[in-house]
Protein backbone atom coordinates (compact mmCIF):
# COMPACT_ATOMS: atom_id res chain seq x y z
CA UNK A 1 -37.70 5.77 -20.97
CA UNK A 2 -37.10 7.91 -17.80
CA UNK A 3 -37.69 12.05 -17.56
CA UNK A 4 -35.28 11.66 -14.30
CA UNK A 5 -31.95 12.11 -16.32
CA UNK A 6 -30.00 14.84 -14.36
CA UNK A 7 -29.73 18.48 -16.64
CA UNK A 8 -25.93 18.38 -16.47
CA UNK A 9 -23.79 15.64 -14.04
CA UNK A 10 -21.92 17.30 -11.10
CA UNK A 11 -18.38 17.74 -12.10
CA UNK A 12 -15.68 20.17 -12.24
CA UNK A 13 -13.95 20.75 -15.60
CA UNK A 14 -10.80 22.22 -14.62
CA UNK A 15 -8.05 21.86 -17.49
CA UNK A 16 -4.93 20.64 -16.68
CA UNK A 17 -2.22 22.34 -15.34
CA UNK A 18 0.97 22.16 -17.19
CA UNK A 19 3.50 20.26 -14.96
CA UNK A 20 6.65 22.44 -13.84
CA UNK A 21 9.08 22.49 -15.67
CA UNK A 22 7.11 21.47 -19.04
CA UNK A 23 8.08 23.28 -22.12
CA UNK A 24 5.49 26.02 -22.96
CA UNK A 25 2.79 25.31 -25.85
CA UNK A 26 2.53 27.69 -28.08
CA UNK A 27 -0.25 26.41 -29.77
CA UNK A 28 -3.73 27.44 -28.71
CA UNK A 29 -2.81 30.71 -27.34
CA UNK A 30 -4.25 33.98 -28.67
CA UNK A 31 -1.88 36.60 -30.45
CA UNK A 32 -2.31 38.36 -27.67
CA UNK A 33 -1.41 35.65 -25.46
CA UNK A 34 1.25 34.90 -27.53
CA UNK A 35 2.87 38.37 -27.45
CA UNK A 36 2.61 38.34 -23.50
CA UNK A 37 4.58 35.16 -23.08
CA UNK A 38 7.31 35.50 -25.74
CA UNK A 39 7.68 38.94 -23.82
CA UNK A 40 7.69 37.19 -20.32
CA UNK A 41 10.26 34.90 -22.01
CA UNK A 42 13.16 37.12 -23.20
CA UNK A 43 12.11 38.50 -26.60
CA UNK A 44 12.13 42.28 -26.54
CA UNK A 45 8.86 43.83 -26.38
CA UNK A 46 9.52 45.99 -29.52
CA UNK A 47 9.91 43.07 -31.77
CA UNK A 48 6.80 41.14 -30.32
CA UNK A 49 4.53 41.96 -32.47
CA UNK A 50 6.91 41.30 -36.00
CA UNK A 51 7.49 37.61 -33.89
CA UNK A 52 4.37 37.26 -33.30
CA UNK A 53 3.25 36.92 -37.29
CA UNK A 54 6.53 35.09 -37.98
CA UNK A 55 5.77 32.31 -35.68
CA UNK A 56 2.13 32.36 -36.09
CA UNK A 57 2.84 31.61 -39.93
CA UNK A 58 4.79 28.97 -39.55
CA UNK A 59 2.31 27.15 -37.10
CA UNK A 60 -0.64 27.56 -38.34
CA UNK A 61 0.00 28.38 -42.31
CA UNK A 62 2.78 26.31 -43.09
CA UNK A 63 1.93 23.64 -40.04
CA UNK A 64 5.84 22.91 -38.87
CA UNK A 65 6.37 21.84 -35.28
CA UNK A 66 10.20 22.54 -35.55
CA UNK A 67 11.40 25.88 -34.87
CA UNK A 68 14.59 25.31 -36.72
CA UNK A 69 12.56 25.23 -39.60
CA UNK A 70 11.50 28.53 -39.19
CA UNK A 71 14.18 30.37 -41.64
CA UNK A 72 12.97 34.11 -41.22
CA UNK A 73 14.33 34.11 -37.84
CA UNK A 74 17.97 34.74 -36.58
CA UNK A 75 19.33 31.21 -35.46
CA UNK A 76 19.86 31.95 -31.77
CA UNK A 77 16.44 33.16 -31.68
CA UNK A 78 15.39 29.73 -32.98
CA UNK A 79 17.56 27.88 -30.77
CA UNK A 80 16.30 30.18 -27.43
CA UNK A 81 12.59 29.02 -28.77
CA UNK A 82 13.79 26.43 -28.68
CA UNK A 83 14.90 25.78 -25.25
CA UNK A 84 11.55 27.68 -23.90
CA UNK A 85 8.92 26.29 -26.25
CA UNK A 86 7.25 23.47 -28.09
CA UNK A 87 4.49 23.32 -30.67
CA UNK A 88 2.23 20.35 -29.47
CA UNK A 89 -0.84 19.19 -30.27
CA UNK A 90 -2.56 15.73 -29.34
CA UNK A 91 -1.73 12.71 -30.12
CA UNK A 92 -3.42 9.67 -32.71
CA UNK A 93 -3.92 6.79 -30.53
CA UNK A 94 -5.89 4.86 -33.38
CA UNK A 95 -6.94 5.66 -36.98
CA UNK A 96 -9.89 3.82 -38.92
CA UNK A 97 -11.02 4.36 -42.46
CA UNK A 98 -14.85 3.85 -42.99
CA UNK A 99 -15.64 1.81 -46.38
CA UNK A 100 -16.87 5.08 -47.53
CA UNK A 101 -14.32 7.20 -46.90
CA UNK A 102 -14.66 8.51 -43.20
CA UNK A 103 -11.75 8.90 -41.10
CA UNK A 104 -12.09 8.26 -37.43
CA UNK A 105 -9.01 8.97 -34.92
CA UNK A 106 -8.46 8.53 -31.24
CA UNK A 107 -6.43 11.17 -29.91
CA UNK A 108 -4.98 11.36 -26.67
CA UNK A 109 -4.70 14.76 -24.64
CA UNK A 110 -2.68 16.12 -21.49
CA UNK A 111 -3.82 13.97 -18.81
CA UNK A 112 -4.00 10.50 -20.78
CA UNK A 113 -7.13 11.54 -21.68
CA UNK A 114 -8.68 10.84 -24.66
CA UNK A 115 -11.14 12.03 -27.36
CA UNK A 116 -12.77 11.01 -30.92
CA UNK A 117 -12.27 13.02 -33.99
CA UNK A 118 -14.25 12.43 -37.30
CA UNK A 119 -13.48 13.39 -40.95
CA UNK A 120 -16.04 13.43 -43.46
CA UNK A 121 -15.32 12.99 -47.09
CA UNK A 122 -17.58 14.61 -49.53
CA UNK A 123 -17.84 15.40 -53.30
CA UNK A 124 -18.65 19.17 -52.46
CA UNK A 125 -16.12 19.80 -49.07
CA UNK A 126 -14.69 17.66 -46.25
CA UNK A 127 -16.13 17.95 -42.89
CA UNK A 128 -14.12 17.48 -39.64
CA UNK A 129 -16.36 17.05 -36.82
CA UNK A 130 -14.57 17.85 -33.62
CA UNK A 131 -14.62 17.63 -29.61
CA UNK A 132 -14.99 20.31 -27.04
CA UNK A 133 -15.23 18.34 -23.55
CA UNK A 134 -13.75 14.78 -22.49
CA UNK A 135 -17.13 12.81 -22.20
CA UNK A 136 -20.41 15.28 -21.97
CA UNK A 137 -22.38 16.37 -19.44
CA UNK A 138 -25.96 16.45 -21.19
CA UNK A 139 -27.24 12.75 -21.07
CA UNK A 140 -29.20 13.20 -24.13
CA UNK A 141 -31.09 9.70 -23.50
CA UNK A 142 -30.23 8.86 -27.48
CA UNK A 143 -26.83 9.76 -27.87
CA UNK A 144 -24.30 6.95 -26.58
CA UNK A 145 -21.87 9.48 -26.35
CA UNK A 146 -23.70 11.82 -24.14
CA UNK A 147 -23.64 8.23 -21.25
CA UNK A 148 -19.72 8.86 -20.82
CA UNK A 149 -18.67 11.18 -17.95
CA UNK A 150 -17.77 14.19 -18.05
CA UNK A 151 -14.08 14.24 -17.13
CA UNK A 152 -13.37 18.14 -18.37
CA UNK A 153 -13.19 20.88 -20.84
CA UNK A 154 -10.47 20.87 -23.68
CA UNK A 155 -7.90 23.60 -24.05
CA UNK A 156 -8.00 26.01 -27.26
CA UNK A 157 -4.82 24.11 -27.71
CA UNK A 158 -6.68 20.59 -27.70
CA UNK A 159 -9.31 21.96 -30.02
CA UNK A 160 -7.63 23.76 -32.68
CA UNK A 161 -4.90 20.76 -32.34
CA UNK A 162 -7.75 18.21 -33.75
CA UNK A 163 -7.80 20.29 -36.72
CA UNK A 164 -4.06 20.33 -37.28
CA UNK A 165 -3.92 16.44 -36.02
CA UNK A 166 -6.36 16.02 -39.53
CA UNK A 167 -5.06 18.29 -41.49
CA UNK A 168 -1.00 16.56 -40.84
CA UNK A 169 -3.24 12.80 -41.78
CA UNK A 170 -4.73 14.35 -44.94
CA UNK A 171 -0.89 15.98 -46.22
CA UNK A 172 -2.42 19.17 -46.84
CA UNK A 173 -0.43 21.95 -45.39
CA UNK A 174 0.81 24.37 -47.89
CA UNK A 175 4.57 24.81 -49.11
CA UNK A 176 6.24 27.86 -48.74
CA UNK A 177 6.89 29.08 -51.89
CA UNK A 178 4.71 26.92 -53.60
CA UNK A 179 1.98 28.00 -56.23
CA UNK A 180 -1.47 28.54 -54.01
CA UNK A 181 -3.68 25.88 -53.83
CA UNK A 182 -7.57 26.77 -53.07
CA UNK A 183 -8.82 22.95 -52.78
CA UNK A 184 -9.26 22.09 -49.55
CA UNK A 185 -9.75 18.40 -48.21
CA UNK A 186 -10.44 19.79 -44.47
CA UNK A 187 -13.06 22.75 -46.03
CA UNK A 188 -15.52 22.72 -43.13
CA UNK A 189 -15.56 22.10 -39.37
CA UNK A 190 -18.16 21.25 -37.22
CA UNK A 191 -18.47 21.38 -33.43
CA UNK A 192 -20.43 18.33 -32.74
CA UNK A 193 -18.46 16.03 -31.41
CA UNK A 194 -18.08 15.04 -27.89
CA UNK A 195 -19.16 17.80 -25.31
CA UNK A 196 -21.32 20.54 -25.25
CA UNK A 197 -19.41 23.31 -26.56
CA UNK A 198 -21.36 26.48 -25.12
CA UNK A 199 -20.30 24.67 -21.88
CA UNK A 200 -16.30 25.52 -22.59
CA UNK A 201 -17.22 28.93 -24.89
CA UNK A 202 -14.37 30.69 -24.06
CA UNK A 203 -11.87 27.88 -25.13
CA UNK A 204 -14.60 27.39 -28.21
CA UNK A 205 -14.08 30.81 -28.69
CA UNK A 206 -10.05 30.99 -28.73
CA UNK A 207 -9.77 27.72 -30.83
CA UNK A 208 -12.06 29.33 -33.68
CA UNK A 209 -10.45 32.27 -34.02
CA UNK A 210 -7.44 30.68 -34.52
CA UNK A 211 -8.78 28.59 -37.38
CA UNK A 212 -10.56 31.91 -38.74
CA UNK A 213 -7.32 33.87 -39.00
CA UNK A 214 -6.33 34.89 -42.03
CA UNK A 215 -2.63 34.67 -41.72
CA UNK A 216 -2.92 30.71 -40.70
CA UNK A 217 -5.61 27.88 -41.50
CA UNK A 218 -8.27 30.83 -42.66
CA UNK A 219 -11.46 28.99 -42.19
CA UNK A 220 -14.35 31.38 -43.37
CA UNK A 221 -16.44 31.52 -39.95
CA UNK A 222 -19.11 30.47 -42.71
CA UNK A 223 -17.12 26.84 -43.12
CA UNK A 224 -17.72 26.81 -39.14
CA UNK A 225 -20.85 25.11 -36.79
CA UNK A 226 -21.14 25.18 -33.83
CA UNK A 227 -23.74 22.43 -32.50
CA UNK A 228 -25.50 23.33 -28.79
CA UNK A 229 -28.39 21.20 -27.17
CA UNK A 230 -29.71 24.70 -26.44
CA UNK A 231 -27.36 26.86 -23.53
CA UNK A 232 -30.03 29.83 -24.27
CA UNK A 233 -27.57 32.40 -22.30
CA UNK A 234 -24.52 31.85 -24.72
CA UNK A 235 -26.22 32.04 -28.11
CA UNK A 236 -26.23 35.39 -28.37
CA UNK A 237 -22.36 35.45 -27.61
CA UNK A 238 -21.69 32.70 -29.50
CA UNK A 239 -22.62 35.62 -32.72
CA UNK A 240 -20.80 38.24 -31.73
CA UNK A 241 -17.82 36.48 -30.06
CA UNK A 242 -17.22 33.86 -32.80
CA UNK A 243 -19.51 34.42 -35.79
CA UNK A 244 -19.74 31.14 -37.20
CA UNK A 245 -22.92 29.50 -37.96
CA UNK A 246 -25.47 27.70 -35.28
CA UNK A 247 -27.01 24.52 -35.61
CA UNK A 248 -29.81 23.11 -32.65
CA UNK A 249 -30.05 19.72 -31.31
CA UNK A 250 -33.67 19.86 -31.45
CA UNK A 251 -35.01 16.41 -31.69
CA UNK A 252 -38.63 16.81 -30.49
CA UNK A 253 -41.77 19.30 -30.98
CA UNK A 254 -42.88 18.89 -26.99
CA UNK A 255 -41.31 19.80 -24.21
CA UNK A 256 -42.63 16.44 -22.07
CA UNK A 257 -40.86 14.66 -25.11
CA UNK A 258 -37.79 16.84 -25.19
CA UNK A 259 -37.00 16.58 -21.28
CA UNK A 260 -36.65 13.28 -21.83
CA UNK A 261 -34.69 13.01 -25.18
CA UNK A 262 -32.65 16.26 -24.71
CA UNK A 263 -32.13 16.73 -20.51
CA UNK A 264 -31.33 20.88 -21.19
CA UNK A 265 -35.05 21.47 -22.25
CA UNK A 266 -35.71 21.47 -17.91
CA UNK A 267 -33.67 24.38 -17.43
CA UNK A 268 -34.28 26.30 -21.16
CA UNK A 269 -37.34 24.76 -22.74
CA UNK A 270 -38.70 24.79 -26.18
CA UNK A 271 -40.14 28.51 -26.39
CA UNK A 272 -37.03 29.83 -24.27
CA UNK A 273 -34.72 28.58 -26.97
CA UNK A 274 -36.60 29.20 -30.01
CA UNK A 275 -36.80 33.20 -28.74
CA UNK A 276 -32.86 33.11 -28.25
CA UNK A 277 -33.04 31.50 -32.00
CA UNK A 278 -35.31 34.51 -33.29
CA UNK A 279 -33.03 36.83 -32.08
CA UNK A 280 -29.81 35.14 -33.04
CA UNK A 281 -27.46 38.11 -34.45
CA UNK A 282 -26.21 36.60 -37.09
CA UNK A 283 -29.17 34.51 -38.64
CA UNK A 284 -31.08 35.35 -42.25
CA UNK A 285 -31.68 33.72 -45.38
CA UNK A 286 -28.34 33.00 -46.07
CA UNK A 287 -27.23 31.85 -42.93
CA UNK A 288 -30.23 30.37 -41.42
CA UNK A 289 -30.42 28.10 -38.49
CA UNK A 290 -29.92 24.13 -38.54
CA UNK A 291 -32.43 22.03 -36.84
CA UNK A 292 -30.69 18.66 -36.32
CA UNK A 293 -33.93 16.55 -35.64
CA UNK A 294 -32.60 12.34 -34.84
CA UNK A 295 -35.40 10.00 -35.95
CA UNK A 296 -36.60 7.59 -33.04
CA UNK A 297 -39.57 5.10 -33.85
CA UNK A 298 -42.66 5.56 -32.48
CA UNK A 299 -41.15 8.52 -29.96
CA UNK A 300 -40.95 11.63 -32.56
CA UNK A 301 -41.46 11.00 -35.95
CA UNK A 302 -45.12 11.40 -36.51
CA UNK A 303 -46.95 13.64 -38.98
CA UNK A 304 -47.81 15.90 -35.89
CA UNK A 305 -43.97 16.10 -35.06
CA UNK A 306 -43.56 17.05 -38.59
CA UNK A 307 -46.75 19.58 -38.76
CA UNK A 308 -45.89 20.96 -34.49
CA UNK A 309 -41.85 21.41 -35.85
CA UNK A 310 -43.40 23.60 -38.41
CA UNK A 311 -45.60 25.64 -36.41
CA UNK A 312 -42.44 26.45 -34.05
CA UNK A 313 -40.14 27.64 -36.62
CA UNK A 314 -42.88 29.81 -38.39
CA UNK A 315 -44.38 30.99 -34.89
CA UNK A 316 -41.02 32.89 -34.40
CA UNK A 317 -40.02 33.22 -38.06
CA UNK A 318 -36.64 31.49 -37.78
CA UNK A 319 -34.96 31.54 -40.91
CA UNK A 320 -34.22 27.48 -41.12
CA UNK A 321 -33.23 24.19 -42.28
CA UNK A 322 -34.34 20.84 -41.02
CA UNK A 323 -31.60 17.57 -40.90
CA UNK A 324 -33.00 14.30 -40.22
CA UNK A 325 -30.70 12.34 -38.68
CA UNK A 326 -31.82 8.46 -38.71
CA UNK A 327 -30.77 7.28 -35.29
CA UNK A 328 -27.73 5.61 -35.13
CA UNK A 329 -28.12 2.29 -32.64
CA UNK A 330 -25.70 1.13 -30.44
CA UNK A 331 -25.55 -2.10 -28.06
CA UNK A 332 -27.89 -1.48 -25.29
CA UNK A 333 -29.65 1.51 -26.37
CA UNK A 334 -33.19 2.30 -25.82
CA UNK A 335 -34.89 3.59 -29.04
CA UNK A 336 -34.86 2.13 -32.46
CA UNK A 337 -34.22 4.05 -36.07
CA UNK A 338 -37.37 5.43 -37.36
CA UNK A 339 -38.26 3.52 -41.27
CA UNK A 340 -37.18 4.91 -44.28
CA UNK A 341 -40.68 5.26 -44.97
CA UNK A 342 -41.31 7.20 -42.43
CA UNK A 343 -38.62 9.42 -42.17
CA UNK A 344 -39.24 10.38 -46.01
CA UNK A 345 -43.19 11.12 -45.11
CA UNK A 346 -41.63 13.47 -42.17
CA UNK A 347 -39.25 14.82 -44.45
CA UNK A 348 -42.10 15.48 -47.46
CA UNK A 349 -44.24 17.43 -44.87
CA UNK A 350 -40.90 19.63 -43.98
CA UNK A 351 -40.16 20.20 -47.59
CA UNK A 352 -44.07 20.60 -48.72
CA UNK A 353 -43.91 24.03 -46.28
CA UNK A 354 -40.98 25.12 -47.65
CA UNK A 355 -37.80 24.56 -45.31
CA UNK A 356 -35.07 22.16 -46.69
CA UNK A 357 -35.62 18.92 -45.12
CA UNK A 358 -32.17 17.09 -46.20
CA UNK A 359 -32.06 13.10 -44.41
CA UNK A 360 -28.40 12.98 -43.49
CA UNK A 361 -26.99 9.90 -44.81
CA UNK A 362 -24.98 7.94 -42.22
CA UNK A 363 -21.74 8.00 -42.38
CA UNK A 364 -18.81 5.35 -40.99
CA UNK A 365 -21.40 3.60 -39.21
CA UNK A 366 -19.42 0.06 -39.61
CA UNK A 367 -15.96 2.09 -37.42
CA UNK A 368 -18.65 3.51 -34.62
CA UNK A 369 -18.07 7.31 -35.87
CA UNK A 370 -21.80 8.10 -36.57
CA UNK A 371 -23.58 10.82 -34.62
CA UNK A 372 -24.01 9.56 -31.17
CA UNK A 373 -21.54 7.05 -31.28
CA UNK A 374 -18.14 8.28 -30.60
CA UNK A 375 -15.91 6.75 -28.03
CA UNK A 376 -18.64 4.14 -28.07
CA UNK A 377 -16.69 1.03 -29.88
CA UNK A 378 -13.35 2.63 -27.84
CA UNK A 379 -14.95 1.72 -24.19
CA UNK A 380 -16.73 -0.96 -25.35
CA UNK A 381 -13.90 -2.87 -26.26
CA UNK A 382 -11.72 -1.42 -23.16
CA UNK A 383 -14.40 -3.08 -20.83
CA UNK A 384 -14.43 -6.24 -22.17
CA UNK A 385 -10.46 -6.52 -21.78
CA UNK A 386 -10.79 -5.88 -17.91
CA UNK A 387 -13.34 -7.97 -17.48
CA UNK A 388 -11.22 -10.85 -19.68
CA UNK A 389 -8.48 -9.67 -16.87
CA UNK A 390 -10.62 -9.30 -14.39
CA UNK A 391 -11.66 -13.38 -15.15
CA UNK A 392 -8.38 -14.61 -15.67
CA UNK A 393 -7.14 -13.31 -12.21
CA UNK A 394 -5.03 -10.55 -13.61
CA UNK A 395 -6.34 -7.88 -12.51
CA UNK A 396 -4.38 -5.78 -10.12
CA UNK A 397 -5.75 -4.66 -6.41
């Protein structure tokens, strides 16, 4: 257990660029955005706007990828969207169904790049837990995922196209026409997948709106979470830009411990976040704060962790919830999963003060698409093939 991990790895995160002569996406842009380009592109800027809602309908209520399908527009119009545009979103590489229900997909962006995507089954909603970045660049010393590179932010179009990716697998976009349906298998989204999304905000940003917008997938930004490790300068924008709710990748009461466990805490320690918490626009008793808290053995899940977590929230009377996350292992990794027994004695303390301690029960832990673990099984298994390649002499170069 080293305190040397770097706060963030040296790489640029340009997107990338469309290749000439590519189609433009229309998915992922802003109505503003939108507007501009259907302008730049021959439609006539008085009927912009009118397009604008047309098209946006038929993307992102009604989910078709064919503009000949979209009937309240003249034919030629369809056929010069045609020509100019395409409606893309990423593409499922792989698709595994957990015993209990959880969906994981591989999806492949621009670039051959690739990212995990995770849908979560439950009695009450269903939870799709999506990327923001190609690898991360926190190297959080628990989090398997957190050990792959950063290779670069997603697009709005690569982040709002998860959701549409999940919502075409689950067969749940609406019917024109048909009678209005108010259950929702994709009800909630969370951003806590791979990357650090207060490192890409403004593509955050963009892709959230979208699926906030009334007049397409109309998300309540109270169905939305964004999960940060604690980039103290973009809370505050995270309320009034996007609005949705905040949960903290807390994971230890010390800031010794949490340097270790959670890299961040040497630029924006434990005090520095907690007062950008306090302050947090939108938080109160109805929206209050998540503390995600991961249970290591014999590292941070003693009664003093329990009693010194306490002691933070109330010190700067943070509206709150606690989720204990037992730690999910992978091959190789460093820490072990706290005891039942003991994550239930941490969890009584929590509760006997009066903040909701709920232990979050794992969930497609036998397809690697448990907190911590995405992409894990993926480049595991992509390893071992080069090296069978690499020992059979068929490697190339």
């Amino acid at each position: 257990m080293s305190a040397s991990a770097p706060i963030t790895q040296d790489v640029l995160t340009l997107p990338r660029k469309e290749a000439e002569g590519d189609k433009i996406n229309l998915v992922g842009l802003t109505r503003d955005q939108m507007r501009e380009t259907l302008i730049a592109n021959g439609t006539p800027e008085k009927q912009a706007k009118m397009r604008v809602g047309q098209i946006w309908q038929w993307i992102y209520q009604w989910g078709k990828r064919d503009f000949a399908e979209m009937t309240n527009l003249a034919k030629a119009y369809r056929a010069d969207l045609e020509e100019k545009f395409e409606i893309r979103i990423p593409e499922v590489v792989s698709r595994q169904v957990s015993t209990d229900g959880t969906r994981k997909y591989l999806v492949r962006i621009n670039g051959g790049h690739e990212v995990e995507v995770v849908y979560i089954p439950e009695d009450d909603r269903g939870t799709l837990c999506i990327s923001s970045q190609v690898g991360c660049t926190l190297t959080c010393s628990f989090c398997h995922t957190g050990t792959q590179k950063l290779v670069r932010n997603l697009t709005p179009a690569e982040i709002i196209g998860q959701v549409m990716m999940a919502r075409d697998d689950l067969d749940e976009w609406p019917v024109p026409g048909a009678p209005k349906d108010e259950t929702r298998l994709l009800s909630n989204i969370v951003l806590m997948g791979m990357g650090e999304p207060l490192y890409n905000f403004e593509n955050v940003r963009d892709a959230m709106k979208i699926a906030m917008d009334p007049e397409g997938i109309s998300l309540s930004r109270r169905r939305i979470t964004l999960s940060t490790s604690g980039v103290v300068p973009e809370i505050a924008r995270t309320a009034d830009e996007i609005g949705c709710l905040l949960a903290i990748s807390f994971h230890a009461t010390t800031n010794e411990t949490r340097d270790v466990l959670v890299p961040i805490n040497k630029r924006w320690n434990i005090d520095e976040l907690l007062q950008a918490l306090a302050s947090y626009p939108k938080v109160s008793n109805s929206e209050r704060i998540t503390f995600e808290y991961v249970m290591l053995d014999g590292v941070n899940d003693s009664d003093e962790d329990a009693h010194r977590l306490i002691e933070h929230i109330e010190r700067y009377k943070i509206p709150a919830k606690i989720n204990l996350i037992p730690f999910n292992e992978w091959p190789g990794a460093p820490y072990k999963r706290s005891s039942n027994n003991r994550i239930r004695a941490f969890a009584n303390i929590i509760y006997q003060a009066g903040y909701a301690s709920p232990i979050r029960k794992t969930r497609g832990e036998d397809i690697m698409a448990a907190c911590g673990q995405l992409k894990s099984a993926t480049e595991r298994a992509r390893k071992s093939r080069k090296q069978i390649e690499a020992e059979a002499g068929m490697s190339k170069g």
